[in-house]
Protein backbone atom coordinates (compact mmCIF):
# COMPACT_ATOMS: atom_id res chain seq x y z
CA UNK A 1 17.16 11.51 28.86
CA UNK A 2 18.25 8.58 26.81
CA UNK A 3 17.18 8.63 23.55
CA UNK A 4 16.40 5.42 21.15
CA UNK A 5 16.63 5.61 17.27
CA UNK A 6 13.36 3.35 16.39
CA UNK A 7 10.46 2.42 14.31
CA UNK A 8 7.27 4.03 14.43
CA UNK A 9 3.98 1.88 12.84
CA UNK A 10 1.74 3.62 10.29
CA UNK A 11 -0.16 2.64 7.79
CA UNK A 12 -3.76 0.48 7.71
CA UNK A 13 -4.10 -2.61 8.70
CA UNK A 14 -2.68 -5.12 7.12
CA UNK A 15 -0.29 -2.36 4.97
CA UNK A 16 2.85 -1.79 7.55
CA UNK A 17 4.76 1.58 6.90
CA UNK A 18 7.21 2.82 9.31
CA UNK A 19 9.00 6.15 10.04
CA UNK A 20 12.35 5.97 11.48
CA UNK A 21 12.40 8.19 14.56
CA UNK A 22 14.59 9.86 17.08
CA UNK A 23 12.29 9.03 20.48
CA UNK A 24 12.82 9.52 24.50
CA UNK A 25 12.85 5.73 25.42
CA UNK A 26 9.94 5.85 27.80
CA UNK A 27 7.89 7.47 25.25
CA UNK A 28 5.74 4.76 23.54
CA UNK A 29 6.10 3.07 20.22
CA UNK A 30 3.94 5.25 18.10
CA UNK A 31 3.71 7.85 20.88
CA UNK A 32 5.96 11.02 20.83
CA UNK A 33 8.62 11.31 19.50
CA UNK A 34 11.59 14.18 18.96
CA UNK A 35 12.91 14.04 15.05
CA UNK A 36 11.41 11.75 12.24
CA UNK A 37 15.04 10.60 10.38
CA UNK A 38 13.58 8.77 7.54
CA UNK A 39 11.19 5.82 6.62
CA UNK A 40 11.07 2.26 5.72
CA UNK A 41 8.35 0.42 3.67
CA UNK A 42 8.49 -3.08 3.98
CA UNK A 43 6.32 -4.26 1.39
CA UNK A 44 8.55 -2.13 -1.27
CA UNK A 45 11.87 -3.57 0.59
CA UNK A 46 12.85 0.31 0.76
CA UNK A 47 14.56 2.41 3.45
CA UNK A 48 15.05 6.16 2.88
CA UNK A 49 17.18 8.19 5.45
CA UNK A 50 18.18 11.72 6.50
CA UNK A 51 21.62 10.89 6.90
CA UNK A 52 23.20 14.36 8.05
CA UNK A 53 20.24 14.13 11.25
CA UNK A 54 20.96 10.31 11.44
CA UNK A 55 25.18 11.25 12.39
CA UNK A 56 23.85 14.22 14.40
CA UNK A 57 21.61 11.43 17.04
CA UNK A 58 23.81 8.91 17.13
CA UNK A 59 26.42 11.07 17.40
CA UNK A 60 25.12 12.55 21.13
CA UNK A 61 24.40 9.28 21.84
CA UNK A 62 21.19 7.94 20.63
CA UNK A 63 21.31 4.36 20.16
CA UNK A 64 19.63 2.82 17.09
CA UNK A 65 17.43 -0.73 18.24
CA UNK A 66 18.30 -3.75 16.96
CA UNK A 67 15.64 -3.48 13.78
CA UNK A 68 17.11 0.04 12.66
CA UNK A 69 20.55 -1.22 13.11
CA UNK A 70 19.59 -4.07 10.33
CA UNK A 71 18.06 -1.67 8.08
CA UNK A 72 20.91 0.87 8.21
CA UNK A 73 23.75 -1.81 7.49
CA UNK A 74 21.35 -2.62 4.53
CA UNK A 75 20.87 0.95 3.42
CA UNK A 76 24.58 1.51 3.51
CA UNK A 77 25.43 -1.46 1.73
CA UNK A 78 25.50 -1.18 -2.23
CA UNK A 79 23.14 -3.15 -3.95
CA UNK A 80 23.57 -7.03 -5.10
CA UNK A 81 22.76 -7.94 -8.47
């Protein structure tokens, strides 16, 4: 089973908020989904993450898709003032 570290939409129309989740890659986007690691709200520009389950999934092999990858780099980078 390969497994994708992704977004999941919520949120109304119009208002975008996403969980970060652990998902089977056949499942669809907001469909199943095995571990929620965290969320993102784009209209606050923040990110919050379970980072001890984030290391566990990526490290048995769950790849992140290129839109977490962005928004980890930017989680883990200190903040520019």
């Amino acid at each position: 089973m390969a497994v994708k570290i992704r977004l999941a939409r919520m949120g109304s129309k119009k208002k975008p908020y996403y969980r970060i989740v652990a998902a089977d890659a056949r499942s669809p986007r907001d469909g199943r989904f095995l571990e929620r690691l965290g969320t993102y709200d784009p209209a606050a520009e923040k990110v919050v993450l379970d980072s001890p389950r984030l290391a566990y999934w990526r490290g048995v092999g769950a790849q992140p898709t290129s839109t977490v990858l962005r928004l980890l780099r930017r989680a883990e980078a200190p903040a520019q003032v």
